[in-house]
PDB file of N, CA and C in Angstrom:
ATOM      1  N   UNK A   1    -258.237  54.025 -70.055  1.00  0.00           N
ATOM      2  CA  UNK A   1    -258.197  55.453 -69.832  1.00  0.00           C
ATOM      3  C   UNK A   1    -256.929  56.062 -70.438  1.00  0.00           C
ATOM      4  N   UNK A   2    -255.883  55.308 -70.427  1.00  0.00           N
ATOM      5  CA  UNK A   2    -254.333  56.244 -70.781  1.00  0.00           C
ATOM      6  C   UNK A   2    -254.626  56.239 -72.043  1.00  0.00           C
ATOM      7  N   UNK A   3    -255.569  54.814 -72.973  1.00  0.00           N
ATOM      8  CA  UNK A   3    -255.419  55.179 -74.493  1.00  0.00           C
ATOM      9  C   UNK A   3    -256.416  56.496 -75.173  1.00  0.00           C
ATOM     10  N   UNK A   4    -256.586  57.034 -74.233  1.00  0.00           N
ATOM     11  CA  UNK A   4    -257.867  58.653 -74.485  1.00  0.00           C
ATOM     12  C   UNK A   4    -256.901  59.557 -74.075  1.00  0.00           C
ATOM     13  N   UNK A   5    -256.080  59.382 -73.683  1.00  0.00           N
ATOM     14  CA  UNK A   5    -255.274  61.024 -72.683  1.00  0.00           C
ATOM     15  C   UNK A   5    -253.958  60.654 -73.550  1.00  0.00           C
ATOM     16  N   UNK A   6    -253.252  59.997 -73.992  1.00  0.00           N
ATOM     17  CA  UNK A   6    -252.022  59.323 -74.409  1.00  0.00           C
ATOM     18  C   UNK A   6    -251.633  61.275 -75.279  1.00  0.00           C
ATOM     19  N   UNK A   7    -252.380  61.178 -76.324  1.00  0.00           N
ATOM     20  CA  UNK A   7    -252.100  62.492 -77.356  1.00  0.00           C
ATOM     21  C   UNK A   7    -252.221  63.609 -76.391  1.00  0.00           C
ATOM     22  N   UNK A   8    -253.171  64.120 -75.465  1.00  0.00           N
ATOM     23  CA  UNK A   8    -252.946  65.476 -74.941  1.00  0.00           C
ATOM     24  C   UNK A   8    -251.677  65.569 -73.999  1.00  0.00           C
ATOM     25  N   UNK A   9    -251.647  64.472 -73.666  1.00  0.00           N
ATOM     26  CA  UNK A   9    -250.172  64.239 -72.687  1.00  0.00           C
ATOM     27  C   UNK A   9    -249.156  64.723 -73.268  1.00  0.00           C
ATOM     28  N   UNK A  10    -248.900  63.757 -74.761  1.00  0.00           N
ATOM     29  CA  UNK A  10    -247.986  64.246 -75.391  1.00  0.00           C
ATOM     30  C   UNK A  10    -247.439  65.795 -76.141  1.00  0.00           C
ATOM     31  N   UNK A  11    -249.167  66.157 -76.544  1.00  0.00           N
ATOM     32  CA  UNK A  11    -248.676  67.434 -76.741  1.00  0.00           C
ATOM     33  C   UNK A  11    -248.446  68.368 -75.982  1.00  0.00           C
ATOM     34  N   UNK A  12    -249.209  68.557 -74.535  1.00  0.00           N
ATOM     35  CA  UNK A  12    -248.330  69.493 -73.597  1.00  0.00           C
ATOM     36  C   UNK A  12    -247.219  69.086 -73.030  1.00  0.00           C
ATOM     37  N   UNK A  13    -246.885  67.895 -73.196  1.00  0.00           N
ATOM     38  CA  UNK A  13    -245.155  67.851 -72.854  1.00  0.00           C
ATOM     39  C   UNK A  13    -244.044  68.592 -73.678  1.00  0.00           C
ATOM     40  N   UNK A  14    -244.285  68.450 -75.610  1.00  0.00           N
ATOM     41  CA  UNK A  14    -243.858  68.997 -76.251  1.00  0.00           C
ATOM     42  C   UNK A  14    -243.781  70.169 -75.974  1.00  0.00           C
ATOM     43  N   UNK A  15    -244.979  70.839 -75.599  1.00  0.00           N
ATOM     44  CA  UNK A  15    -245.297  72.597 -75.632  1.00  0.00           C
ATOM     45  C   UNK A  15    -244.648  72.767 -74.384  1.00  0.00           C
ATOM     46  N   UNK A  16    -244.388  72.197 -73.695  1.00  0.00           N
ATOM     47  CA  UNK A  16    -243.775  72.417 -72.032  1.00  0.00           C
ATOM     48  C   UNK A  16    -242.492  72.740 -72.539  1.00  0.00           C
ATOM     49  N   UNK A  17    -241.530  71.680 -73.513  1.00  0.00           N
ATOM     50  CA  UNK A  17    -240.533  71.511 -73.293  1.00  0.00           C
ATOM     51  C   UNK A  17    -239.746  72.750 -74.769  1.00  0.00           C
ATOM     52  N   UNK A  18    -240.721  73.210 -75.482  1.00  0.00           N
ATOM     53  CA  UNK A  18    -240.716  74.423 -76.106  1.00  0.00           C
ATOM     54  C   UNK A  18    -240.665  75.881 -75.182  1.00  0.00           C
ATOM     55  N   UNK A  19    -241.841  75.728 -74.412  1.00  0.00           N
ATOM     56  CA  UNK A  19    -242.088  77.074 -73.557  1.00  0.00           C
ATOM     57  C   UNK A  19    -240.864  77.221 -72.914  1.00  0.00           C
ATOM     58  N   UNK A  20    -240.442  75.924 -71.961  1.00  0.00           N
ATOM     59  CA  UNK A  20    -239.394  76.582 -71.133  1.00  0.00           C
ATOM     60  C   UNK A  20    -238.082  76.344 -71.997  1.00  0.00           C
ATOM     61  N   UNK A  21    -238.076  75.721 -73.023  1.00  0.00           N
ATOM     62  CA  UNK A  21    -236.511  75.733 -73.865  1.00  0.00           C
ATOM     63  C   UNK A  21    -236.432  77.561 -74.291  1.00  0.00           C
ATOM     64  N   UNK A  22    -237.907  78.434 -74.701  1.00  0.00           N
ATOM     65  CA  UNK A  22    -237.472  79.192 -75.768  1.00  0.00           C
ATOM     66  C   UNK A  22    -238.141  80.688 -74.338  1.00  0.00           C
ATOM     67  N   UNK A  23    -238.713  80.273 -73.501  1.00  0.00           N
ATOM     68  CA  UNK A  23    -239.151  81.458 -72.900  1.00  0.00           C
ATOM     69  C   UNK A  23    -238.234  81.341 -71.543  1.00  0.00           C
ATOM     70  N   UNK A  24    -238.338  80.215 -71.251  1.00  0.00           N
ATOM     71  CA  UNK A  24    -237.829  80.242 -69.522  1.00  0.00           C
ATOM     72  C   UNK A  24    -239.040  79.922 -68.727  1.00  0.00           C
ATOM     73  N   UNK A  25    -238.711  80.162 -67.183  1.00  0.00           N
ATOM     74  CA  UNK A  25    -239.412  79.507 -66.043  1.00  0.00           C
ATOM     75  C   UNK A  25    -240.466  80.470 -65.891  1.00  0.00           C
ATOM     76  N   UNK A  26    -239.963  81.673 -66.138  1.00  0.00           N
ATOM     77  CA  UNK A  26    -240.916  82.476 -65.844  1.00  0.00           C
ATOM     78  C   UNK A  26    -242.210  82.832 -66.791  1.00  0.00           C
ATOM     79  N   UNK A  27    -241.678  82.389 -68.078  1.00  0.00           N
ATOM     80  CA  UNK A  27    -243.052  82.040 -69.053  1.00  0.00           C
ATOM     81  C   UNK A  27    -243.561  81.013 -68.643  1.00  0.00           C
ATOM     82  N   UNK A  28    -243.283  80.114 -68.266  1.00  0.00           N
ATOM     83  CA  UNK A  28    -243.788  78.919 -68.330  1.00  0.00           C
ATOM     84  C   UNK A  28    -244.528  78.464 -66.651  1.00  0.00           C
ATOM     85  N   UNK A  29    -244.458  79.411 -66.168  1.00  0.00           N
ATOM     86  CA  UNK A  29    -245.039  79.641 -64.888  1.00  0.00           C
ATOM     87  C   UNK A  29    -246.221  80.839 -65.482  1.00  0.00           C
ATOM     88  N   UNK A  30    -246.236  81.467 -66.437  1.00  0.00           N
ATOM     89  CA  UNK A  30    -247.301  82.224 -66.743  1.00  0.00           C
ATOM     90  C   UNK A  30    -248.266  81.032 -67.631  1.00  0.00           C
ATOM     91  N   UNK A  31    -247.792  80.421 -68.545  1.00  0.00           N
ATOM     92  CA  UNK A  31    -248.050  79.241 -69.280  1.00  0.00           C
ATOM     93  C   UNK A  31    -249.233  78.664 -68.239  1.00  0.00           C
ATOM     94  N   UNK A  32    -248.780  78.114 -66.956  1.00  0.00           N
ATOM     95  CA  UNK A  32    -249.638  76.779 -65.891  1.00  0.00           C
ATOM     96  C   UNK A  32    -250.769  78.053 -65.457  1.00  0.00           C
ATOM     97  N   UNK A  33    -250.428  79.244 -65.564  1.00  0.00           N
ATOM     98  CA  UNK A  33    -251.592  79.959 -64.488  1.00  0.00           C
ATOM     99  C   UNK A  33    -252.823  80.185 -65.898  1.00  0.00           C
ATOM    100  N   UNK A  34    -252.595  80.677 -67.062  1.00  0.00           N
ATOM    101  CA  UNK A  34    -253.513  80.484 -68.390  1.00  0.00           C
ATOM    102  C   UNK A  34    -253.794  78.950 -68.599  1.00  0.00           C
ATOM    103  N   UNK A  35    -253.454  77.829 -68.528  1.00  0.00           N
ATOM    104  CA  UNK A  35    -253.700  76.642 -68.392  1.00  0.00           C
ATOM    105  C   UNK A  35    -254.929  76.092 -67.281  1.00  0.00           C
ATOM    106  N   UNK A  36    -254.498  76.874 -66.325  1.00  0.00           N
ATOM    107  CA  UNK A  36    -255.316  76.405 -65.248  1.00  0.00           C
ATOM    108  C   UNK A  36    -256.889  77.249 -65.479  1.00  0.00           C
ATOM    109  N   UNK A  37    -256.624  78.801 -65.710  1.00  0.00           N
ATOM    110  CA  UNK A  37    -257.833  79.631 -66.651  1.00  0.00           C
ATOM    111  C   UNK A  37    -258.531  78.701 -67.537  1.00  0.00           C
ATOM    112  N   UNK A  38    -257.958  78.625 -68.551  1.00  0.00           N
ATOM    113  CA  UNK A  38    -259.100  77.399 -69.515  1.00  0.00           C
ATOM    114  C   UNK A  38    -259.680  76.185 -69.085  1.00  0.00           C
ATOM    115  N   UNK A  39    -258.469  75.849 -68.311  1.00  0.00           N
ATOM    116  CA  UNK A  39    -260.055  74.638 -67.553  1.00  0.00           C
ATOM    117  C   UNK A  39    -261.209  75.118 -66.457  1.00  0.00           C
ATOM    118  N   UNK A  40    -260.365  75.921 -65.784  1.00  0.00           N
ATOM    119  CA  UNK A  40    -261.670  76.412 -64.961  1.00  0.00           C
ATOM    120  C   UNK A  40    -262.718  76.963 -65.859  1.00  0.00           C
ATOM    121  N   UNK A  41    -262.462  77.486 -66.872  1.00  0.00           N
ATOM    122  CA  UNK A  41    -263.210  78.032 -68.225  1.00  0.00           C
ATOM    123  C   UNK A  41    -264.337  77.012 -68.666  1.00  0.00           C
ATOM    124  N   UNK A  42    -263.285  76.249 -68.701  1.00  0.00           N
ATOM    125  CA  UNK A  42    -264.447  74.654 -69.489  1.00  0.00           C
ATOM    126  C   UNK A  42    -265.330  74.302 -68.372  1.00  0.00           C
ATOM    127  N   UNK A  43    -264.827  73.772 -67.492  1.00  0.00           N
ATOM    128  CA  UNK A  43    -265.636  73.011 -66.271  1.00  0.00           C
ATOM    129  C   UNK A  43    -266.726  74.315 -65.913  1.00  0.00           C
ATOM    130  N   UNK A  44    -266.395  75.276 -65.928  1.00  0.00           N
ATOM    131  CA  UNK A  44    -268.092  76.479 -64.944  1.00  0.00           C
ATOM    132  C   UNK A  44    -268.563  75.997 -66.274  1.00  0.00           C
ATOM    133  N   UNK A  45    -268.590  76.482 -67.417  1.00  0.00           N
ATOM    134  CA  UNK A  45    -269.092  76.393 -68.876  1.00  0.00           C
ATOM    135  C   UNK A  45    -270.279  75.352 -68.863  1.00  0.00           C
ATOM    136  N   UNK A  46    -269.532  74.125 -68.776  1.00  0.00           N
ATOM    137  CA  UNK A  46    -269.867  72.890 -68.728  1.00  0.00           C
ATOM    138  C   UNK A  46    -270.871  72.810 -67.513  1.00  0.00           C
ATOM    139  N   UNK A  47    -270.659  72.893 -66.080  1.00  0.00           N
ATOM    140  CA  UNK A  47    -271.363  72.951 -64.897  1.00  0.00           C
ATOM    141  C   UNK A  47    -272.584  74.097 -65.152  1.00  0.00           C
ATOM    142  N   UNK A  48    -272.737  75.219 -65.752  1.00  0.00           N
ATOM    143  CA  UNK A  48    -273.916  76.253 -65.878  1.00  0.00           C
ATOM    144  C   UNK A  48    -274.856  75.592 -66.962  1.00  0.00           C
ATOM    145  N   UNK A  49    -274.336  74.605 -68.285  1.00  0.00           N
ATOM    146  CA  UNK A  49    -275.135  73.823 -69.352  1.00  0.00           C
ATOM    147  C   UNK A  49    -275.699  72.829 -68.601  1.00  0.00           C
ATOM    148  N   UNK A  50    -275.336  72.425 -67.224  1.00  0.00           N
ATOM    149  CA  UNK A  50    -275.617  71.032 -66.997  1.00  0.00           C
ATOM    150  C   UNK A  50    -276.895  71.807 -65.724  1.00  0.00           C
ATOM    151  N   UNK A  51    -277.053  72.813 -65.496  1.00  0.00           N
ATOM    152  CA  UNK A  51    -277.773  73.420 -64.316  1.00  0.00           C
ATOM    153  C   UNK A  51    -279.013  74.078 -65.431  1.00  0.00           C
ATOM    154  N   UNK A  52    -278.516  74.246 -66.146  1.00  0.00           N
ATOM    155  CA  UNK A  52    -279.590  74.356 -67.212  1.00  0.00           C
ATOM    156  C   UNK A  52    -280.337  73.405 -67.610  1.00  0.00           C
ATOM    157  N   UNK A  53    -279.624  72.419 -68.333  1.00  0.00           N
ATOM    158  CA  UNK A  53    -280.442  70.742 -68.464  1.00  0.00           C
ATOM    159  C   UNK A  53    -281.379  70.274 -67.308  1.00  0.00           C
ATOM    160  N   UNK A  54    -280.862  71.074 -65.622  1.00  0.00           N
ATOM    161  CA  UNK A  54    -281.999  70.490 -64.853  1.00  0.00           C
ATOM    162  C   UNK A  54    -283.357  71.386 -65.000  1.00  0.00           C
ATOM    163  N   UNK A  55    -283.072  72.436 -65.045  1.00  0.00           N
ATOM    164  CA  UNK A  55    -284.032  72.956 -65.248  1.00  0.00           C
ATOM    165  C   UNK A  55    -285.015  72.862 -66.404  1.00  0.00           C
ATOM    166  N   UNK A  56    -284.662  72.837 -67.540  1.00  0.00           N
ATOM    167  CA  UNK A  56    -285.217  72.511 -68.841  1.00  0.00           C
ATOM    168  C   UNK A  56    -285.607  70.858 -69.424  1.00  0.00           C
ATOM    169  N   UNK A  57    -285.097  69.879 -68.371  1.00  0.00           N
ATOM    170  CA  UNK A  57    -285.222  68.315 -68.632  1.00  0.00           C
ATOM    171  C   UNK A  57    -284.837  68.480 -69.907  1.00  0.00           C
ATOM    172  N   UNK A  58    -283.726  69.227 -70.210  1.00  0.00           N
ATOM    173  CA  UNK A  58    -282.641  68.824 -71.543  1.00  0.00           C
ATOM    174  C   UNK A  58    -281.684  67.629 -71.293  1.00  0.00           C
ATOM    175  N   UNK A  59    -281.251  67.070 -72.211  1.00  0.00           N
ATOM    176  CA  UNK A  59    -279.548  66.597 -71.896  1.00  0.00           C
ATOM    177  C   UNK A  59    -278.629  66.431 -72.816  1.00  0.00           C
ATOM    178  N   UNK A  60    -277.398  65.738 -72.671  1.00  0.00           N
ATOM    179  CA  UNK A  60    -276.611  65.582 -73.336  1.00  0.00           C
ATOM    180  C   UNK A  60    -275.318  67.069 -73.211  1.00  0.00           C
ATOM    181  N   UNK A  61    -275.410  67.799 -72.560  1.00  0.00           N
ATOM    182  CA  UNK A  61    -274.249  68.795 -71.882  1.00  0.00           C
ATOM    183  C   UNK A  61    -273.961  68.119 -70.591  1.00  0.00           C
ATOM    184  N   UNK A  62    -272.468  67.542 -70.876  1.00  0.00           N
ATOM    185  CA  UNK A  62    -271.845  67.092 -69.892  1.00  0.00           C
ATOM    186  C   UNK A  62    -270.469  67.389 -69.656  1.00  0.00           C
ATOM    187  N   UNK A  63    -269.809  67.471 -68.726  1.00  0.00           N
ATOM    188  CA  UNK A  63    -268.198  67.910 -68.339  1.00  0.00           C
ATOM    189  C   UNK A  63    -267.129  67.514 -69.167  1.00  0.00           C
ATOM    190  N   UNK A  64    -267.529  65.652 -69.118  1.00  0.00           N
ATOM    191  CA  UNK A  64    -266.034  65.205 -69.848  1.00  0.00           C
ATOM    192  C   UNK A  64    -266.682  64.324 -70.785  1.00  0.00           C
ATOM    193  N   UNK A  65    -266.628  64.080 -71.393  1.00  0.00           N
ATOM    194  CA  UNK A  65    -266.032  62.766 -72.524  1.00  0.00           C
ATOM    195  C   UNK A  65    -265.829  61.726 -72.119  1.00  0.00           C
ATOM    196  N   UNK A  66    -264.891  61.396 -71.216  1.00  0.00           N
ATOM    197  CA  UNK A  66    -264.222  60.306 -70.722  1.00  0.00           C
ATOM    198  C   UNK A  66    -265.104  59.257 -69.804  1.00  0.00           C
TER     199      UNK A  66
END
């Protein structure tokens, strides 16, 4: 599992350590609340394709990858 997550790890650490080097706490507290938006974004997204597939006996729309 860590060798699939290893790169996104790394790049929001970078972008972490940009945001709060060049904006501060208080960007970077706006940063986690838009962060947390896009996944809730993905996951309903993902959860309304997969409520669809029951209905339609489609598949292959699923949440994660992993």
């Amino acid at each position: 599992m860590t060798s699939e997550i290893w790169f996104p790890a790394f790049v929001t650490w970078i972008l972490k350590l940009y945001i709060v080097g060049y904006g501060g706490v208080r960007i970077y507290q706006l940063f986690k609340l838009f962060s947390v938006g896009m996944i809730l974004g993905k996951v309903s997204a993902a959860g309304f394709w997969a409520v669809i597939d029951v209905f339609t006996g489609a598949t292959g729309n699923v949440i994660t990858n992993m």
